[in-house]
PDB file of N, CA and C in Angstrom:
ATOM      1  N   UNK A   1     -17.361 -42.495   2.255  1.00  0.00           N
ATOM      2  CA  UNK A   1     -18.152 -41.283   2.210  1.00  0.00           C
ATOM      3  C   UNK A   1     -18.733 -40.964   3.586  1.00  0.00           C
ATOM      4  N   UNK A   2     -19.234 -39.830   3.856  1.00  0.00           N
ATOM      5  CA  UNK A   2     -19.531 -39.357   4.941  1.00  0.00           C
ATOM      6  C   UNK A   2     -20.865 -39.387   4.908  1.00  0.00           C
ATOM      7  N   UNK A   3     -21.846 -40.320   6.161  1.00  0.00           N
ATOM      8  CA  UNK A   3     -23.291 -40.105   5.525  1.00  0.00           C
ATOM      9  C   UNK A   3     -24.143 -39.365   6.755  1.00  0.00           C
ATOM     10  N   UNK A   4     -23.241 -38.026   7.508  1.00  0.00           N
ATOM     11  CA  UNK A   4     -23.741 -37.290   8.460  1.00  0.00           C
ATOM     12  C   UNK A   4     -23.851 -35.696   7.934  1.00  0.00           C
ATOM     13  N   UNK A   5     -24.457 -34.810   8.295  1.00  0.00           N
ATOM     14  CA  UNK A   5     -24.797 -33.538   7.976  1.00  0.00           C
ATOM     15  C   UNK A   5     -24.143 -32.636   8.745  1.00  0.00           C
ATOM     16  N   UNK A   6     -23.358 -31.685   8.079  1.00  0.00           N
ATOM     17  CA  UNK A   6     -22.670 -31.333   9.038  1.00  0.00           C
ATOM     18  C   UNK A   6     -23.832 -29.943   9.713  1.00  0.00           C
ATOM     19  N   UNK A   7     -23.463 -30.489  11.390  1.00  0.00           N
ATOM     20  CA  UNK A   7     -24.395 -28.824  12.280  1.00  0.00           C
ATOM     21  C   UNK A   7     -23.484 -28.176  12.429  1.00  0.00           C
ATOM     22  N   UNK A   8     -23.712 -26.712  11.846  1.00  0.00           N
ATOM     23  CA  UNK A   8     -23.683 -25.603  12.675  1.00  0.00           C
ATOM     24  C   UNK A   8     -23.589 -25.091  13.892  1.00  0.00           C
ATOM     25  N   UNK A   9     -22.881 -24.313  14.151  1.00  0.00           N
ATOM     26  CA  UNK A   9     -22.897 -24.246  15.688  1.00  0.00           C
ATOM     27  C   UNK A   9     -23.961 -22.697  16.435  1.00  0.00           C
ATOM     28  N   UNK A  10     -25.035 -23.235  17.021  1.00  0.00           N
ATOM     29  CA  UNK A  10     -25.941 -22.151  17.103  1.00  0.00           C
ATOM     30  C   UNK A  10     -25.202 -21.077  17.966  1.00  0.00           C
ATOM     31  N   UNK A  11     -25.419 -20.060  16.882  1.00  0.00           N
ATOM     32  CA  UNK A  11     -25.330 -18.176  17.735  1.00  0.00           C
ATOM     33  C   UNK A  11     -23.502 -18.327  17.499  1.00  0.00           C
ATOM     34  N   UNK A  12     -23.405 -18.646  16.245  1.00  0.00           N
ATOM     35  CA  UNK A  12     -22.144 -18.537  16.110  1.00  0.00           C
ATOM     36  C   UNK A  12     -21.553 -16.639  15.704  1.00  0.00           C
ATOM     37  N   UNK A  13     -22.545 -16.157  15.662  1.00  0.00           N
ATOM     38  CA  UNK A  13     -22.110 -14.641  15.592  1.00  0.00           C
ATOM     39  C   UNK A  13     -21.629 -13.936  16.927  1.00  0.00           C
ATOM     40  N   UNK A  14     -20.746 -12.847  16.387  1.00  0.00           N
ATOM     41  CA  UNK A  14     -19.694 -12.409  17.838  1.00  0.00           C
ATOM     42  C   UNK A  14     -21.011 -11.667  18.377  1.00  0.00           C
ATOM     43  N   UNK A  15     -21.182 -12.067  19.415  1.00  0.00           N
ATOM     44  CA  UNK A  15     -22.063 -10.840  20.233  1.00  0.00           C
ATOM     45  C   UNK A  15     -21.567  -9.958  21.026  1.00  0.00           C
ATOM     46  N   UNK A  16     -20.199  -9.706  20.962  1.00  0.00           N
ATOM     47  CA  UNK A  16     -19.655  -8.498  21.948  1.00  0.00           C
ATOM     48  C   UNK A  16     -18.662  -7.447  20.104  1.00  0.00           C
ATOM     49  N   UNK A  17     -18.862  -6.416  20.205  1.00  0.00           N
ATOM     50  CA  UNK A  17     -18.212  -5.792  19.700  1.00  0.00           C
ATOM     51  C   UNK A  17     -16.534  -5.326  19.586  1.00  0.00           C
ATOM     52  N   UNK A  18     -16.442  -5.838  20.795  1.00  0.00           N
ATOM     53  CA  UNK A  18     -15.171  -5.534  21.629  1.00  0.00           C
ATOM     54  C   UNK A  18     -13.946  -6.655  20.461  1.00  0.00           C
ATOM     55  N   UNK A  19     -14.803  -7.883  20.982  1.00  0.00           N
ATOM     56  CA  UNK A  19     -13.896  -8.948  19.875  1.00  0.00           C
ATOM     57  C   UNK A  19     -13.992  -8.915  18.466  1.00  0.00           C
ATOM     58  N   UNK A  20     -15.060  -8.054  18.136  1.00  0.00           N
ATOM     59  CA  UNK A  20     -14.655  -8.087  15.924  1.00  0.00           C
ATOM     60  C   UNK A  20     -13.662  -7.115  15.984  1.00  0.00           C
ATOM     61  N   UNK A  21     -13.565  -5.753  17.076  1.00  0.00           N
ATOM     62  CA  UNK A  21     -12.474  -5.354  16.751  1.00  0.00           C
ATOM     63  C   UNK A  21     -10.932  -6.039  17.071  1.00  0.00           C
ATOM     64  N   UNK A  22     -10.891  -6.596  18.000  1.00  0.00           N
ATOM     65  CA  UNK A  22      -9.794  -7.156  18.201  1.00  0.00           C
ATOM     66  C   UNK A  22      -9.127  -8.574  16.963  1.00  0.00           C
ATOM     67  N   UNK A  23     -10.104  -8.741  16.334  1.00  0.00           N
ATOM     68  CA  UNK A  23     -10.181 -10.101  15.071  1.00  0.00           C
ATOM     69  C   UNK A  23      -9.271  -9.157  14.337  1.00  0.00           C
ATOM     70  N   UNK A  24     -10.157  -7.548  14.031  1.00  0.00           N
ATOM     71  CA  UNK A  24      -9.832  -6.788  12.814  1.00  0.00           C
ATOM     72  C   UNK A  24      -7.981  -6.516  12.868  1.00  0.00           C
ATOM     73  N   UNK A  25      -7.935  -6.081  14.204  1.00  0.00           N
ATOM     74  CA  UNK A  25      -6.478  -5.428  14.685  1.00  0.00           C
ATOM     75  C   UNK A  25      -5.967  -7.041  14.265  1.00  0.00           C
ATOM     76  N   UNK A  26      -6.248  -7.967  14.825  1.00  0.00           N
ATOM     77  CA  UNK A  26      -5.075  -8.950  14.266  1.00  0.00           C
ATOM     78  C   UNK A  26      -4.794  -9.353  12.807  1.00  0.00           C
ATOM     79  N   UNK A  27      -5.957  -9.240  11.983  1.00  0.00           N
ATOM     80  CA  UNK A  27      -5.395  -9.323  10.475  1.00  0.00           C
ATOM     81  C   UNK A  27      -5.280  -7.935  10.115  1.00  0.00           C
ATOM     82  N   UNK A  28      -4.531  -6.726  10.430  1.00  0.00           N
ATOM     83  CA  UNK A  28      -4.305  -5.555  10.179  1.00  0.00           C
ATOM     84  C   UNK A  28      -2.677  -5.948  10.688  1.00  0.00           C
ATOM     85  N   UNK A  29      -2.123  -6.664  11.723  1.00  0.00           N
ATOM     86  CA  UNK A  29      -1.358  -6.762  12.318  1.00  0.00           C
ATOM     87  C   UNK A  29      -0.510  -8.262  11.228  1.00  0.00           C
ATOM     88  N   UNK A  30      -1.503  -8.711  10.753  1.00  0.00           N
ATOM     89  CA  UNK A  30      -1.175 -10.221   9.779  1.00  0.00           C
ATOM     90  C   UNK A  30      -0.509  -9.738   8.656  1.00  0.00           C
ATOM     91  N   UNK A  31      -1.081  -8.610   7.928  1.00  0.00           N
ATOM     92  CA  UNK A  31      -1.127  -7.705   6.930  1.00  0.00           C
ATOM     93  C   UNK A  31       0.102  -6.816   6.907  1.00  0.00           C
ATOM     94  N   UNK A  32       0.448  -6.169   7.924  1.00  0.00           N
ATOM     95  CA  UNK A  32       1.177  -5.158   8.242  1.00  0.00           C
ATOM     96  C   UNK A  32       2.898  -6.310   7.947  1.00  0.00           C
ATOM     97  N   UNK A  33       2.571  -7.373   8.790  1.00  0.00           N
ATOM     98  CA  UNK A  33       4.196  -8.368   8.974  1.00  0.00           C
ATOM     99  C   UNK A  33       4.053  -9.318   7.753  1.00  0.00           C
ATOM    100  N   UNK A  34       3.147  -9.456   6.476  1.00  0.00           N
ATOM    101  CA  UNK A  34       3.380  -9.886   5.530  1.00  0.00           C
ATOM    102  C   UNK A  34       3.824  -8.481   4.532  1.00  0.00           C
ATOM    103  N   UNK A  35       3.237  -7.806   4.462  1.00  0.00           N
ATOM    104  CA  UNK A  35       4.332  -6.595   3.481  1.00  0.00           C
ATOM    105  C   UNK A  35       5.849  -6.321   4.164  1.00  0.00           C
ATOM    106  N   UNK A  36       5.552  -6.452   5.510  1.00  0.00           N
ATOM    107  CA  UNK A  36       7.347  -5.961   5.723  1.00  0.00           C
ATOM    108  C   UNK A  36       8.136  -7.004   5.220  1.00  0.00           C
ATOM    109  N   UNK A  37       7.542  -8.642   5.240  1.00  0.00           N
ATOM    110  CA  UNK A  37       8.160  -9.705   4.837  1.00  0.00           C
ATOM    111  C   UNK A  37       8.422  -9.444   3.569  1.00  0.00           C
ATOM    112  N   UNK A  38       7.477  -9.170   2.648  1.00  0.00           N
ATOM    113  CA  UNK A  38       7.723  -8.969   1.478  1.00  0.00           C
ATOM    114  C   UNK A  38       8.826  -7.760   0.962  1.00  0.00           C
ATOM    115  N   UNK A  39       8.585  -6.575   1.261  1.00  0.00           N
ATOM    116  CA  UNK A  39       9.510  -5.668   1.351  1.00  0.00           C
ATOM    117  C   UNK A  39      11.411  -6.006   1.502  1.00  0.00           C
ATOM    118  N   UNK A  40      11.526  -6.495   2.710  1.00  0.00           N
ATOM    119  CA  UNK A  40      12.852  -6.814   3.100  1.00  0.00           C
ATOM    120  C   UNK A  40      13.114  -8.012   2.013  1.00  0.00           C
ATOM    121  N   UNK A  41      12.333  -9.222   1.385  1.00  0.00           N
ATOM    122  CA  UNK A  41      12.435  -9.971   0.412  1.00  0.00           C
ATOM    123  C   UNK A  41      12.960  -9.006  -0.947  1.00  0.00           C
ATOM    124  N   UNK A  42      12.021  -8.264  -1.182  1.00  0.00           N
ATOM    125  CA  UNK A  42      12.512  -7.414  -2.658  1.00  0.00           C
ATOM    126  C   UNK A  42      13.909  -6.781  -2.371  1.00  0.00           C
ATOM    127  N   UNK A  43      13.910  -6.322  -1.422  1.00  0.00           N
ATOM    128  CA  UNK A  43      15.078  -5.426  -1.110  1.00  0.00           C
ATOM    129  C   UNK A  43      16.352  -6.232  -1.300  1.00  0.00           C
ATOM    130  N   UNK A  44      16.512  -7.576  -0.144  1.00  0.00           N
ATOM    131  CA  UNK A  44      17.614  -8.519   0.005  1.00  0.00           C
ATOM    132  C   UNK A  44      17.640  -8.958  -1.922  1.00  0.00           C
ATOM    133  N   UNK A  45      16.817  -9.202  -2.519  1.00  0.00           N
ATOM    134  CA  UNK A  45      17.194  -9.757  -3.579  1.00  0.00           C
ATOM    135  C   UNK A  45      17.664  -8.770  -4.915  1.00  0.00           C
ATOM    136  N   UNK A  46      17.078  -7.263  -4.687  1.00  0.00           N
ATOM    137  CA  UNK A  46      16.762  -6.253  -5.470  1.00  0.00           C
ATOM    138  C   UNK A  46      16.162  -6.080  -6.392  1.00  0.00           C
ATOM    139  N   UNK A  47      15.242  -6.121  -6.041  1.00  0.00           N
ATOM    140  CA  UNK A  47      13.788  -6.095  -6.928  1.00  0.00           C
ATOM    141  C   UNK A  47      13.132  -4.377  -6.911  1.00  0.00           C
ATOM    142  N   UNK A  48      12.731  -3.982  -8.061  1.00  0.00           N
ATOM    143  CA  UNK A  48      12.214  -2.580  -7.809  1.00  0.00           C
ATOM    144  C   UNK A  48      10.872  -2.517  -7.079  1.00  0.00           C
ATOM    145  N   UNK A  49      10.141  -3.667  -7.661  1.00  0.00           N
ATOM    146  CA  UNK A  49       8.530  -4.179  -6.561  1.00  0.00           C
ATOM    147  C   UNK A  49       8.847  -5.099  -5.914  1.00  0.00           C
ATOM    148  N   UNK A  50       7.315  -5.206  -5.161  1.00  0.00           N
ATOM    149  CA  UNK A  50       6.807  -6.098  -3.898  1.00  0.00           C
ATOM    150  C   UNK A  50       5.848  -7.088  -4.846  1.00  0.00           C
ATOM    151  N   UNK A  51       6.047  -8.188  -4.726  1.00  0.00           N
ATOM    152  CA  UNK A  51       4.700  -9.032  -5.316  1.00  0.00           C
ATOM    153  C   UNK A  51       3.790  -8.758  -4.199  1.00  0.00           C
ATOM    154  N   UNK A  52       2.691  -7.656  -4.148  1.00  0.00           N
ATOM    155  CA  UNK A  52       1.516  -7.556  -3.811  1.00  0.00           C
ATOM    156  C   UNK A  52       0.881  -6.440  -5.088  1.00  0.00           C
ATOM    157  N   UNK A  53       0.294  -7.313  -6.072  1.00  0.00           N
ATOM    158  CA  UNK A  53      -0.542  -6.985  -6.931  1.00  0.00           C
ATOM    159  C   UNK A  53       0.957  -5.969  -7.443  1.00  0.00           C
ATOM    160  N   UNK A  54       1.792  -6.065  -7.518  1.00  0.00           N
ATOM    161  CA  UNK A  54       2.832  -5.958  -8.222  1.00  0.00           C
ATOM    162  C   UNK A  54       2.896  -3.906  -8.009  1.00  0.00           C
ATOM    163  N   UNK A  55       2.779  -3.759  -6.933  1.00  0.00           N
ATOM    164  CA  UNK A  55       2.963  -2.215  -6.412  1.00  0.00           C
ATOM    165  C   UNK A  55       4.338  -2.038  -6.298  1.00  0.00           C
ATOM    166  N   UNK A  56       5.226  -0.926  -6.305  1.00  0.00           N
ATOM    167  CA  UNK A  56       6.344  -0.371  -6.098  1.00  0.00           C
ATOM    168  C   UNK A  56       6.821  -0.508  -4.632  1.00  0.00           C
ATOM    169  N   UNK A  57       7.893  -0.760  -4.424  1.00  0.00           N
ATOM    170  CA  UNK A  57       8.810  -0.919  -2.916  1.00  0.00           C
ATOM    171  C   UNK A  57       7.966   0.310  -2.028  1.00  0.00           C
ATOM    172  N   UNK A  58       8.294   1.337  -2.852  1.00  0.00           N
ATOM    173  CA  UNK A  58       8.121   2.928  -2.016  1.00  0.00           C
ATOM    174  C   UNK A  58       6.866   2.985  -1.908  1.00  0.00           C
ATOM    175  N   UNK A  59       5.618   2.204  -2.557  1.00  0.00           N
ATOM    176  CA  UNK A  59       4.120   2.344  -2.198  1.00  0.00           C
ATOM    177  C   UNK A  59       3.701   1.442  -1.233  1.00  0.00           C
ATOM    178  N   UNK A  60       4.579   0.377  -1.256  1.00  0.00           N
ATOM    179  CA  UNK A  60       4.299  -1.168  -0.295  1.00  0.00           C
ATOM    180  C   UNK A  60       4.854  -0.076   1.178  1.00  0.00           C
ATOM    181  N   UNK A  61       6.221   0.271   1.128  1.00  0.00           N
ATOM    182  CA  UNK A  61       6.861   1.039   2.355  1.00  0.00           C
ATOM    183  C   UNK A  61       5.605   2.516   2.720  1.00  0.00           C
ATOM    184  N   UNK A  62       4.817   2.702   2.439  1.00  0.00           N
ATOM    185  CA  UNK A  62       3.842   3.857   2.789  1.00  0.00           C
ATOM    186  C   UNK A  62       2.473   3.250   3.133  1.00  0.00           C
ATOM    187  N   UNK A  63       2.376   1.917   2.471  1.00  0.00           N
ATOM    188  CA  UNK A  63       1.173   1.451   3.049  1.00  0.00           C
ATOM    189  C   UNK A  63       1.054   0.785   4.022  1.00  0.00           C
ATOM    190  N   UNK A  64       2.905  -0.171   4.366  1.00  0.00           N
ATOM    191  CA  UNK A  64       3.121  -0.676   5.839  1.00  0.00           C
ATOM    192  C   UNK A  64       3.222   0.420   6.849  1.00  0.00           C
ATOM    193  N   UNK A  65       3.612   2.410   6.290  1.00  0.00           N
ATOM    194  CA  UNK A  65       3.694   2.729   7.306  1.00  0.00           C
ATOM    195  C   UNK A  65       2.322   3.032   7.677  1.00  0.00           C
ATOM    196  N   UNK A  66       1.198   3.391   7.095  1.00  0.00           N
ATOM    197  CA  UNK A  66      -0.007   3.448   7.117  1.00  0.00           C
ATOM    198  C   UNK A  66      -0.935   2.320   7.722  1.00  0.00           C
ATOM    199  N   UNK A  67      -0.315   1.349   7.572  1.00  0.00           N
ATOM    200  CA  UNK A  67      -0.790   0.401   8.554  1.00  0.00           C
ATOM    201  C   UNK A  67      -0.295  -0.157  10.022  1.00  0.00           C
ATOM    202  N   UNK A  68       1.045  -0.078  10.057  1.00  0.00           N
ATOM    203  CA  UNK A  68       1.244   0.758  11.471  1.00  0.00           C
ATOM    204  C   UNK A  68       0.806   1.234  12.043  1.00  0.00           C
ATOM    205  N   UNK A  69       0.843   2.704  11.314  1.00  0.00           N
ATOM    206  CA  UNK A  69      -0.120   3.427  12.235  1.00  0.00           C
ATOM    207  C   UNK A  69      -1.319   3.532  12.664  1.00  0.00           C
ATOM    208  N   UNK A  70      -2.142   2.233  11.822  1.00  0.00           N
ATOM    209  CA  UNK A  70      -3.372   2.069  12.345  1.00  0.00           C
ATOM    210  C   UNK A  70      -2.951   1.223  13.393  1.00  0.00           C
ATOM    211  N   UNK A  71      -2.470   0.300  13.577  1.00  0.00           N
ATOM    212  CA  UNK A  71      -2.577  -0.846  14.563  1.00  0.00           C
ATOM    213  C   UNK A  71      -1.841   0.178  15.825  1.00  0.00           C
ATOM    214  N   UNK A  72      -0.945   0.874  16.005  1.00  0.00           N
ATOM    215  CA  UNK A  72      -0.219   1.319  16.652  1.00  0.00           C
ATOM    216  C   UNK A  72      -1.893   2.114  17.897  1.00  0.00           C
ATOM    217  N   UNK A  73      -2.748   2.634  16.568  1.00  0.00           N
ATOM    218  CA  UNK A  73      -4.029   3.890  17.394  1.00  0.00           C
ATOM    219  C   UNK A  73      -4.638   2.659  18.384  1.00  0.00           C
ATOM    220  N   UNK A  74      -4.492   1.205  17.614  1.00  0.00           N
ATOM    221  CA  UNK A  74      -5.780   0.381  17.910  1.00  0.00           C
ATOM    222  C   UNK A  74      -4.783   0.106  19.595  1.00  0.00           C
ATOM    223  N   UNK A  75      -4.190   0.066  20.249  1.00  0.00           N
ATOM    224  CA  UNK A  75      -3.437  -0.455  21.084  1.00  0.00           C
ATOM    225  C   UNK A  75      -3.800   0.310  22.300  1.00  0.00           C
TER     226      UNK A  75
END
């Protein structure tokens, strides 16, 4: 067993703004290359959905392009 406490690391909050956005763009960017993964998966196998909460190919394909195009503004 472990008989130490674990510390915290003081002022662990981002204090520049600059980097929560850049955190955000990378899981927008995490997000964006797990639906295309998924997508090209349904497709290669032929599946009418995407296992994400079980949405349609053609809604998964509008929300990767929608998220594109966010990451594309953030650049």
């Amino acid at each position: 067993m472990v008989s130490g406490k674990r510390k915290f690391q003081e002022n662990a909050a981002q204090s520049h703004k600059v980097s929560y956005g850049k955190d955000e763009l990378d899981r927008l960017t995490e997000l964006a290359l797990h639906v295309d993964l998924r997508i090209h998966e349904a497709k290669r196998i032929g599946l009418p959905k995407v296992r994400l909460e079980m949405i349609e190919v053609k809604t998964a394909e509008a929300l990767l392009k929608l998220l594109r195009s966010t990451v594309h503004g953030y650049l």
